[in-house]
Protein backbone atom coordinates (compact mmCIF):
# COMPACT_ATOMS: atom_id res chain seq x y z
CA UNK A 1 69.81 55.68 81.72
CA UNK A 2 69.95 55.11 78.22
CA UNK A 3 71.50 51.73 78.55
CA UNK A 4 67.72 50.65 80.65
CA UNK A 5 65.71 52.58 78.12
CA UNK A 6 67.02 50.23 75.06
CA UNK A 7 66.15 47.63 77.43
CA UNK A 8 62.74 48.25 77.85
CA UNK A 9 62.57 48.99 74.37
CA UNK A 10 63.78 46.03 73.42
CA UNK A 11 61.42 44.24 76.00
CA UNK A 12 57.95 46.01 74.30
CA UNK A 13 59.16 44.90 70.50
CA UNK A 14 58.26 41.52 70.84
CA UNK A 15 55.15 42.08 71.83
CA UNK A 16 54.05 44.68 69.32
CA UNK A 17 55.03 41.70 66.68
CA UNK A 18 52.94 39.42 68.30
CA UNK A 19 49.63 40.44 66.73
CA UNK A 20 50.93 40.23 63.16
CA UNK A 21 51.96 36.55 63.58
CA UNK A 22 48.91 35.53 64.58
CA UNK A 23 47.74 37.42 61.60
CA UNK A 24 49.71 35.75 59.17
CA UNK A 25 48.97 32.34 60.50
CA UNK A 26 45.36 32.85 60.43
CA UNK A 27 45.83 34.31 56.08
CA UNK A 28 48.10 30.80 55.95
CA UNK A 29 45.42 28.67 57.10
CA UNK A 30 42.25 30.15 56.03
CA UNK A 31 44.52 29.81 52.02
CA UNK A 32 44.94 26.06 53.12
CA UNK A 33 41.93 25.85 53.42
CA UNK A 34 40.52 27.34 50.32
CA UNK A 35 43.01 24.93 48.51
CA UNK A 36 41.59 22.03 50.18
CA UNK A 37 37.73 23.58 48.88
CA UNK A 38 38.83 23.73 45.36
CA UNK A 39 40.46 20.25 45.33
CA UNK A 40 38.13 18.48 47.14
CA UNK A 41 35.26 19.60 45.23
CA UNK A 42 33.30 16.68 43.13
CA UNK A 43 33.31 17.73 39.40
CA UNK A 44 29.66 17.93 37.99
CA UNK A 45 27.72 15.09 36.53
CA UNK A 46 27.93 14.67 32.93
CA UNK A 47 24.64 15.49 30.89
CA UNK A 48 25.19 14.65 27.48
CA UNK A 49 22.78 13.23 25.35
CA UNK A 50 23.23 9.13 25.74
CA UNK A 51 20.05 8.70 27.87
CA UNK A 52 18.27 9.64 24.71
CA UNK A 53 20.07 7.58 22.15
CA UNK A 54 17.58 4.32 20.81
CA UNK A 55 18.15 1.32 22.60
CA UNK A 56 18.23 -2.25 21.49
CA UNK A 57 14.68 -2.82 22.34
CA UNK A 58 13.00 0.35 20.73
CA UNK A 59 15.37 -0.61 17.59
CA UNK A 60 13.76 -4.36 17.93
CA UNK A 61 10.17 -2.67 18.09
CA UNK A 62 10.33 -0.76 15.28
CA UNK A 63 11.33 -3.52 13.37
CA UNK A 64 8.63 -5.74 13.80
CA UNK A 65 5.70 -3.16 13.34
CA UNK A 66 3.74 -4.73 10.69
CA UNK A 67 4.43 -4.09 6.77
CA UNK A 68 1.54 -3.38 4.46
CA UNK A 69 0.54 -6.86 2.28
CA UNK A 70 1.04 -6.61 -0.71
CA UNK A 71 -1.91 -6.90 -2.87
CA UNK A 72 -2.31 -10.29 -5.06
CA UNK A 73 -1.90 -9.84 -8.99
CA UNK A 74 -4.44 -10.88 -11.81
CA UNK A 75 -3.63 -13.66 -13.62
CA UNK A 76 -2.98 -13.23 -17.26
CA UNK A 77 -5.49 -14.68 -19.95
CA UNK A 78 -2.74 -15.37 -22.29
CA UNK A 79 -5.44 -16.01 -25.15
CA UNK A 80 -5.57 -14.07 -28.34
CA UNK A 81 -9.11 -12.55 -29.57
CA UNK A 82 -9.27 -15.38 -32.71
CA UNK A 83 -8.91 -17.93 -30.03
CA UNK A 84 -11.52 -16.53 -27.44
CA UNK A 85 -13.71 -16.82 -31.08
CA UNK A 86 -12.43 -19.16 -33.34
CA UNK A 87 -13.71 -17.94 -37.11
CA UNK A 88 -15.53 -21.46 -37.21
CA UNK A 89 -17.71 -19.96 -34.42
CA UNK A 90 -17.87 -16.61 -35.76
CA UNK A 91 -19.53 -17.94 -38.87
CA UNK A 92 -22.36 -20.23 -36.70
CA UNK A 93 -23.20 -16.78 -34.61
CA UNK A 94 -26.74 -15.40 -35.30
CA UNK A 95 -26.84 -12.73 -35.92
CA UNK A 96 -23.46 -12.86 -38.03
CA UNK A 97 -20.65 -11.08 -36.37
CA UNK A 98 -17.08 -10.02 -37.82
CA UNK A 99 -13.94 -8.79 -36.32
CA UNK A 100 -13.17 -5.44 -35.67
CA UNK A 101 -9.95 -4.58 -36.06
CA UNK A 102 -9.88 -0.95 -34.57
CA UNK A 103 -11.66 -1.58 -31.49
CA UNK A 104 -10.83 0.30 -28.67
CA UNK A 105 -12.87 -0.29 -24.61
CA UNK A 106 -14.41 3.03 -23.84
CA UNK A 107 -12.59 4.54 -20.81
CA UNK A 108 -14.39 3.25 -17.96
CA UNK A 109 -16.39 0.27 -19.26
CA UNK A 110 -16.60 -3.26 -18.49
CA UNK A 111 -13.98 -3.97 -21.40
CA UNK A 112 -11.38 -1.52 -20.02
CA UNK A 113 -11.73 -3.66 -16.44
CA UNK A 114 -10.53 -6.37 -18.34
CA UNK A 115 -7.73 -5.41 -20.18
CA UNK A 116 -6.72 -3.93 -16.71
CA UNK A 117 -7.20 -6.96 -14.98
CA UNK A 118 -4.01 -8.27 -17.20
CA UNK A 119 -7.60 -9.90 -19.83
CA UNK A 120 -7.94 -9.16 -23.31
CA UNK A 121 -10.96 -7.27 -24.87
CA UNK A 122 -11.93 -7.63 -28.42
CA UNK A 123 -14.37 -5.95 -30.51
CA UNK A 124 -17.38 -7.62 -33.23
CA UNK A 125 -19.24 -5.31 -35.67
CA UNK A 126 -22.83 -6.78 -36.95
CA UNK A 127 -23.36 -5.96 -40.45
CA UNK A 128 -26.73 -5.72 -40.49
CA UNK A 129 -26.63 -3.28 -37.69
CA UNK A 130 -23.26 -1.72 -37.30
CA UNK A 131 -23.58 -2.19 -33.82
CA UNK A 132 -20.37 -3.48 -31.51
CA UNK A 133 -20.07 -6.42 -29.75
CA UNK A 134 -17.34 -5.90 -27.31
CA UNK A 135 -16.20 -9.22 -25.56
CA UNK A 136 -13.74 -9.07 -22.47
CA UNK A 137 -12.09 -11.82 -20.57
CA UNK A 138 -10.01 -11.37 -17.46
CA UNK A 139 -8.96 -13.58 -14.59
CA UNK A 140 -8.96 -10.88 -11.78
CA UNK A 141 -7.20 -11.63 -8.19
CA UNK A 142 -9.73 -13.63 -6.21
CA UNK A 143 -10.94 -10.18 -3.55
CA UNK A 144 -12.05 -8.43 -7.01
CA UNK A 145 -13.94 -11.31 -8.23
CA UNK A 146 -15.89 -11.89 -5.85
CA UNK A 147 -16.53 -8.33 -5.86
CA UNK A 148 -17.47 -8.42 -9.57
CA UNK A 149 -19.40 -10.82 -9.22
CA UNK A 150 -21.33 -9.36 -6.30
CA UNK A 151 -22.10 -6.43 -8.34
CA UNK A 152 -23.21 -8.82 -10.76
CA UNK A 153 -25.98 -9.99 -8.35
CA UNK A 154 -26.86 -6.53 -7.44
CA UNK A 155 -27.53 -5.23 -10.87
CA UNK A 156 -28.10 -7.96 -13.13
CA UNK A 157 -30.52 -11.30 -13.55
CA UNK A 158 -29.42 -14.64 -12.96
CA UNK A 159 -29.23 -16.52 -15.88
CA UNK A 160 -29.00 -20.16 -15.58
CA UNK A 161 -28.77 -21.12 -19.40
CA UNK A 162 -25.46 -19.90 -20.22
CA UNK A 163 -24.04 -22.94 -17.82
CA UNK A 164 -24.54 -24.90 -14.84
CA UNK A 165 -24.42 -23.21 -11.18
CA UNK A 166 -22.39 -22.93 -9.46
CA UNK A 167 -19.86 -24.12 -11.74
CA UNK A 168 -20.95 -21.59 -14.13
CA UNK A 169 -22.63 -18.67 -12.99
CA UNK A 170 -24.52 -16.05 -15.91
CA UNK A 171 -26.02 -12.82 -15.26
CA UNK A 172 -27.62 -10.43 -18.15
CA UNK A 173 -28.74 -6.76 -17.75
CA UNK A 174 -30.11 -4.35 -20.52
CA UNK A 175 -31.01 -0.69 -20.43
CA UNK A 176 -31.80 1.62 -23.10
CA UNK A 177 -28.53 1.33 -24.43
CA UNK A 178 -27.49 -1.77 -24.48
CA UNK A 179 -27.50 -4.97 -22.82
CA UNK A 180 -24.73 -6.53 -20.71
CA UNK A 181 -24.27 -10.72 -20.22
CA UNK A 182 -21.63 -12.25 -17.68
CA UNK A 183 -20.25 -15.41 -16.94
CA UNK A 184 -18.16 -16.24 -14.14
CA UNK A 185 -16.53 -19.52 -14.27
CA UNK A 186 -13.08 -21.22 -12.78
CA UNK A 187 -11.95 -17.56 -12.06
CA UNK A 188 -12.65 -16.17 -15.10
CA UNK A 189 -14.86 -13.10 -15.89
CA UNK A 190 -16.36 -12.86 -19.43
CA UNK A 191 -18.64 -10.00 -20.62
CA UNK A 192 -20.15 -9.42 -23.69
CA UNK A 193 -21.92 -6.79 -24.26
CA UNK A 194 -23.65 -5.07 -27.38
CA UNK A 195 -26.88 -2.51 -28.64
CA UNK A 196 -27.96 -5.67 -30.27
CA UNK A 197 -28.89 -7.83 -26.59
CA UNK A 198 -32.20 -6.92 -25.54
CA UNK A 199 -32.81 -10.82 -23.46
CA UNK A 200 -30.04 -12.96 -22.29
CA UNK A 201 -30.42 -15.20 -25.58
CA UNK A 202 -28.99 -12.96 -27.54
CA UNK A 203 -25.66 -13.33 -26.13
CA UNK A 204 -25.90 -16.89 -25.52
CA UNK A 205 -24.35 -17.86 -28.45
CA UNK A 206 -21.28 -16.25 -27.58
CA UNK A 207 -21.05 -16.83 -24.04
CA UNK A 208 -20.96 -20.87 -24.72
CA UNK A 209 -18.55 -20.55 -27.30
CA UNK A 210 -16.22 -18.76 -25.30
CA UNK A 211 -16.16 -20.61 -22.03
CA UNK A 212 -15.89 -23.77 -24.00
CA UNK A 213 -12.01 -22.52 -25.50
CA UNK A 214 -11.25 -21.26 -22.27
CA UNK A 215 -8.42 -23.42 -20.39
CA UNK A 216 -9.89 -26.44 -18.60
């Protein structure tokens, strides 16, 4: 009897161990298959900054954007004040006019253009008077002299006498101050202006002898 029992014992044991097999082989594969996830997986695209970096192009854009001209320089007179009026001339003037040593332009006034415009501005005292003469000569860049001269128009009577148009071209203006005569000729701007000029004669004097010791 006991000899069966072990049998049939024996016989049930197998089956009881059946289920956890199964069990184990299922935990097996289902890990395999895990594994095989991870590894398989495709790592993620890289998004680092290179699609913003400047390419050759926008680099050959920005530099041929256009660069600012540079605006054209006066020409210098290069002439001293005793050559603009040679002391020959000085002494034929009427009325009689000497140097003035301390002259100064006013800020803001037809002389101080001048001397800014790389030209030389020199100052004449009447005796009789005491009045100034102040006498400027500049060779601007040609944009501002045409505008000069334009102004000239605008403000100012043409006056033929102090040369030939268009080679020479003269404009006088007076107020209650004083009066004011230009001359524009082979790029140069002259200006004379004084309390004495009341008409454009006044100033003729000076005018000629100044454009005749300018540089042909």
């Amino acid at each position: 009897m006991r000899s069966s029992r072990l049998r049939r014992l024996e016989r049930r044991a197998p089956l009881r161990s059946r289920p956890t097999r199964v069990a184990v082989a299922a935990v097996l594969a289902a890990s395999a298959l895990l594994l095989a996830g991870c590894q398989g997986s495709p790592a993620p695209a890289a998004t680092g900054g290179a699609s913003h970096r400047p390419t050759a192009s926008s680099s050959a854009t920005a530099s041929a954007r256009p660069t600012t001209t540079p605006k054209p320089n006066p020409t210098p007179v290069g002439m001293t004040c005793d050559q603009l009026l040679t002391s020959d001339q000085l002494s034929a003037v009427v009325p009689k006019i000497t140097p003035a040593s301390d002259f100064t332009p006013e800020k803001g006034s037809d002389a101080a253009k001048a001397v800014a415009y790389a030209g030389v501005a020199c100052g004449f005292t009447n005796p009789s008077t005491g009045h100034t003469v102040a006498l400027s000569v500049a060779r601007p860049a040609a944009d501002d002299l045409t505008a000069l001269n334009n102004t000239a128009i605008r403000s100012s009577k043409v006056v033929p006498t102090y040369g030939v148009p268009p080679k020479v071209m003269g404009y006088f203006n007076a107020d209650s101050s004083s009066g004011v005569a230009q001359a524009f000729s082979g790029g140069y701007w002259i200006v004379a202006e004084s309390k004495d000029y009341h008409e454009p004669g006044d100033a003729g004097q000076v005018i000629a002898d100044v454009l005749s010791n300018l540089p042909g």
